[in-house]
C-alpha atoms as a PDB file:
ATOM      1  CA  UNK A   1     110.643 -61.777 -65.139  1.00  0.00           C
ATOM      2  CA  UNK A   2     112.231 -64.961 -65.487  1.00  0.00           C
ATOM      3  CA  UNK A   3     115.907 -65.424 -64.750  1.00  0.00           C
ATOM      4  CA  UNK A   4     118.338 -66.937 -67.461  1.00  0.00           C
ATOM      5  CA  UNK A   5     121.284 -67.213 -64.981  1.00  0.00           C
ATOM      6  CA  UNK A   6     122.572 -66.728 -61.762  1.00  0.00           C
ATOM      7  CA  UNK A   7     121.071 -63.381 -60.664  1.00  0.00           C
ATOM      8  CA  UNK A   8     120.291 -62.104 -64.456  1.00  0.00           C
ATOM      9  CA  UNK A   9     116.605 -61.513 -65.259  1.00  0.00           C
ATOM     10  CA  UNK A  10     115.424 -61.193 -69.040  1.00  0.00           C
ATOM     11  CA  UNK A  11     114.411 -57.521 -68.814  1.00  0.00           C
ATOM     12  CA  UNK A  12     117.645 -56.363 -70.459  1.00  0.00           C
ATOM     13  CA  UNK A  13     116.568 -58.332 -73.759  1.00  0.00           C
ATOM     14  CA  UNK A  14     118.519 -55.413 -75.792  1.00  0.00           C
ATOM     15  CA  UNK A  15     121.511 -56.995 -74.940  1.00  0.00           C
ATOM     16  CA  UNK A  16     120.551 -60.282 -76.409  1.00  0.00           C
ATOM     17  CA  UNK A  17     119.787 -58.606 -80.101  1.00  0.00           C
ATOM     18  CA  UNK A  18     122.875 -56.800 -79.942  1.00  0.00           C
ATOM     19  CA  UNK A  19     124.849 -60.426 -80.019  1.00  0.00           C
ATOM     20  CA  UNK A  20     122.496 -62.300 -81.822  1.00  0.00           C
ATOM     21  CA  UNK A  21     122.544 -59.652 -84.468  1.00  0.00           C
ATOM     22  CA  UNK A  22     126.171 -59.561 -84.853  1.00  0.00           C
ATOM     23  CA  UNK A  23     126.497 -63.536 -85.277  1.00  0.00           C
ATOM     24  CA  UNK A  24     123.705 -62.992 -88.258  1.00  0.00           C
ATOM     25  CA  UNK A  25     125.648 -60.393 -90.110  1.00  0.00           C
ATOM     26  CA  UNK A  26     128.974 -62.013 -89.236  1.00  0.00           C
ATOM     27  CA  UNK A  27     128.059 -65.548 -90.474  1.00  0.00           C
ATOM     28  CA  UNK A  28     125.466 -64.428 -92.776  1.00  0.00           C
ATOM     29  CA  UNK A  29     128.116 -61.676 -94.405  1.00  0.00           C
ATOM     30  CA  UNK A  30     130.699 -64.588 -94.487  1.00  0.00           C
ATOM     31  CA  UNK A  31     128.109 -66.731 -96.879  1.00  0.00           C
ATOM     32  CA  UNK A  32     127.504 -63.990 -99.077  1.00  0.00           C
ATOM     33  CA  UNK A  33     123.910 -63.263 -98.122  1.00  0.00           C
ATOM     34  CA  UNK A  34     123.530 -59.117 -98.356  1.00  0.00           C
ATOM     35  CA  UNK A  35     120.101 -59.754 -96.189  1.00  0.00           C
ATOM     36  CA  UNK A  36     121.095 -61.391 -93.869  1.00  0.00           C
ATOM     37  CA  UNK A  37     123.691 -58.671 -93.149  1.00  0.00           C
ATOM     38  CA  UNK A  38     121.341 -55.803 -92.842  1.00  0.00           C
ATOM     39  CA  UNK A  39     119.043 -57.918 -90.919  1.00  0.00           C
ATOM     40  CA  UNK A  40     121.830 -58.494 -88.676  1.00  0.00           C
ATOM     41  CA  UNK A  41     122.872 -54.860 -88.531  1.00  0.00           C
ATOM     42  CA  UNK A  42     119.856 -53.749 -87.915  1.00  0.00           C
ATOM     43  CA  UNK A  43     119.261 -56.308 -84.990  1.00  0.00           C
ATOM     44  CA  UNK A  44     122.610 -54.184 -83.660  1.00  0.00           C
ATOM     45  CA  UNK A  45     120.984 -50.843 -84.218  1.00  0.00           C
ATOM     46  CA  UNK A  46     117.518 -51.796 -82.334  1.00  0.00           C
ATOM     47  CA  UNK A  47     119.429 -53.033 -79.430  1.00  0.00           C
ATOM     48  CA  UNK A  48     121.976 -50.084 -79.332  1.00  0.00           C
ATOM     49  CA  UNK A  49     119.031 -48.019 -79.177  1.00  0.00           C
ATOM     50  CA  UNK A  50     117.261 -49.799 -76.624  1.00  0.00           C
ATOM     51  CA  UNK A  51     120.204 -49.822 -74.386  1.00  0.00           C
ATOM     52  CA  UNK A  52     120.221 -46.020 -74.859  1.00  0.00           C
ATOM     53  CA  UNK A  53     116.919 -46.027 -73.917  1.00  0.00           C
ATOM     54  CA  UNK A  54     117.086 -47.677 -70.933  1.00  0.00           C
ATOM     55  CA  UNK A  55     120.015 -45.727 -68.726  1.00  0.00           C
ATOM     56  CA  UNK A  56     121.309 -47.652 -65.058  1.00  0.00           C
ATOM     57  CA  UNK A  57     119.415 -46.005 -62.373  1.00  0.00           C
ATOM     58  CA  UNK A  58     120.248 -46.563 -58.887  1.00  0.00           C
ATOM     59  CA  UNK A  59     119.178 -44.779 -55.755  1.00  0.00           C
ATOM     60  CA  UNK A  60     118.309 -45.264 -52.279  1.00  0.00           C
ATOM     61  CA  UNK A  61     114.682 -45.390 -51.060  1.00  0.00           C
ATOM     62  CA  UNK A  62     114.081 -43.145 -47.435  1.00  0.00           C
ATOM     63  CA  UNK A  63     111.528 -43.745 -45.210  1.00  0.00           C
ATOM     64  CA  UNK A  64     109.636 -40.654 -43.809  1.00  0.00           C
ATOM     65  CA  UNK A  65     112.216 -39.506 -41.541  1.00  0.00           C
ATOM     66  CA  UNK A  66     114.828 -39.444 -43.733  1.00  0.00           C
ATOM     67  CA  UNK A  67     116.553 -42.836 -43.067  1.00  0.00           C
ATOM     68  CA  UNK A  68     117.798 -45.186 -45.425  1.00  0.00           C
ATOM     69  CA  UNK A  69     115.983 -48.264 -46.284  1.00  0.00           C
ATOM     70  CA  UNK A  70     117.205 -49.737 -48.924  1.00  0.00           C
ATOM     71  CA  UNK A  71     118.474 -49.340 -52.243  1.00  0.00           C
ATOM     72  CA  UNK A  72     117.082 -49.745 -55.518  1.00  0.00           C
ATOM     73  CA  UNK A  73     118.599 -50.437 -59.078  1.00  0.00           C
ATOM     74  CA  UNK A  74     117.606 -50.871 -62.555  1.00  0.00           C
ATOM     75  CA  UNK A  75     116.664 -50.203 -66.083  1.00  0.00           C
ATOM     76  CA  UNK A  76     113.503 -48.014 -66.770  1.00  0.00           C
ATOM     77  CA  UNK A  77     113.021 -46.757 -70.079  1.00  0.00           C
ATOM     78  CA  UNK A  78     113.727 -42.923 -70.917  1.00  0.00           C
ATOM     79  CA  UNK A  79     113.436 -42.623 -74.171  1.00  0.00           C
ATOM     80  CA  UNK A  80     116.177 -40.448 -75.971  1.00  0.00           C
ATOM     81  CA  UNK A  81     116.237 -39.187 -79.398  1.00  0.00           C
ATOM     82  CA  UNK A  82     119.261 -41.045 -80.221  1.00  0.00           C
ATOM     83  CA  UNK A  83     117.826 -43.786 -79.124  1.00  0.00           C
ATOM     84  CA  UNK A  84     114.632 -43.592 -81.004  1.00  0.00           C
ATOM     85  CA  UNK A  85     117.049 -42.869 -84.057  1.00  0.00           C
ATOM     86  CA  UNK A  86     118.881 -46.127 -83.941  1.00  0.00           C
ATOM     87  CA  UNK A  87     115.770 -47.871 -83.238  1.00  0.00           C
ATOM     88  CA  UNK A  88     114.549 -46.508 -86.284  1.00  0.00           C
ATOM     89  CA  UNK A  89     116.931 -46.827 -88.395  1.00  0.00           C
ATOM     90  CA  UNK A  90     117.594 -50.321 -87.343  1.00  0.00           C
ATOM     91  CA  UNK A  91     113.888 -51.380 -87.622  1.00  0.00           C
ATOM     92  CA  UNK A  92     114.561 -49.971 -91.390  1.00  0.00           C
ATOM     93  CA  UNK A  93     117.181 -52.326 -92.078  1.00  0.00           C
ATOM     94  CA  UNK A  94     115.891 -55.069 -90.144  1.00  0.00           C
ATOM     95  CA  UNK A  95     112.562 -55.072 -92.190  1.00  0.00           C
ATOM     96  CA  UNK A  96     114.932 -54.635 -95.496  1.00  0.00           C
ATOM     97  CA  UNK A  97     117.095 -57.387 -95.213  1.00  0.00           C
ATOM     98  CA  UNK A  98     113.763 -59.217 -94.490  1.00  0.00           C
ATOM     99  CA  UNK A  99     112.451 -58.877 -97.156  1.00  0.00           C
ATOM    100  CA  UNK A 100     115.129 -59.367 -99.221  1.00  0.00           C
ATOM    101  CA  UNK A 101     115.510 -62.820 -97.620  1.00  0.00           C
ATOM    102  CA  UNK A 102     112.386 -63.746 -98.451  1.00  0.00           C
ATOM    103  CA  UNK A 103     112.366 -62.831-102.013  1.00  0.00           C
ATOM    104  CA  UNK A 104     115.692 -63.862-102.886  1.00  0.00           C
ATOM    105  CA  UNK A 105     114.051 -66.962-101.640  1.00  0.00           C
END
């Protein structure tokens, strides 16, 4: 995918939500908008249960006689039933502070 900084690729978008939806409940909490909070809080949840999702796995890759060849790193996704949890629950709040932004209007 494409990089947004040195070395950093935008497969690890969890960590994005996590810090965008603290700056929404922060700033939205501080002007007294109750949506805007749990739509930042539940930004926060999805992307705490995203990064549980997605566990660091590193290794090294053999060739067929055993050798090292080179080692490999990343992110897959292994779902985890904490992780779905969060997900869940923060999709809930997401969606409720949503709407409540929209009809509070």
């Amino acid at each position: 995918m494409a990089g947004i900084g040195p070395g950093e690729a935008f497969d690890e978008w969890y960590k994005l939500a996590v810090a965008a939806g603290l700056v929404l409940a922060v700033g939205l909490g501080a002007a007294g908008s109750s949506g805007g909070v749990l739509l930042g809080v539940g930004m926060v949840f999805i992307g705490l249960g995203e990064f549980i999702n997605h566990p660091r796995v590193s290794g090294v890759r053999v060739d067929d006689h055993g050798r090292p060849m080179f080692a490999t790193k990343g992110r897959p996704r292994r779902n985890k039933p904490g992780g779905i949890a969060l997900c869940a629950i923060g999709g809930s709040l997401a969606i409720a502070g949503a709407v409540k932004l929209v009809v509070a209007g």
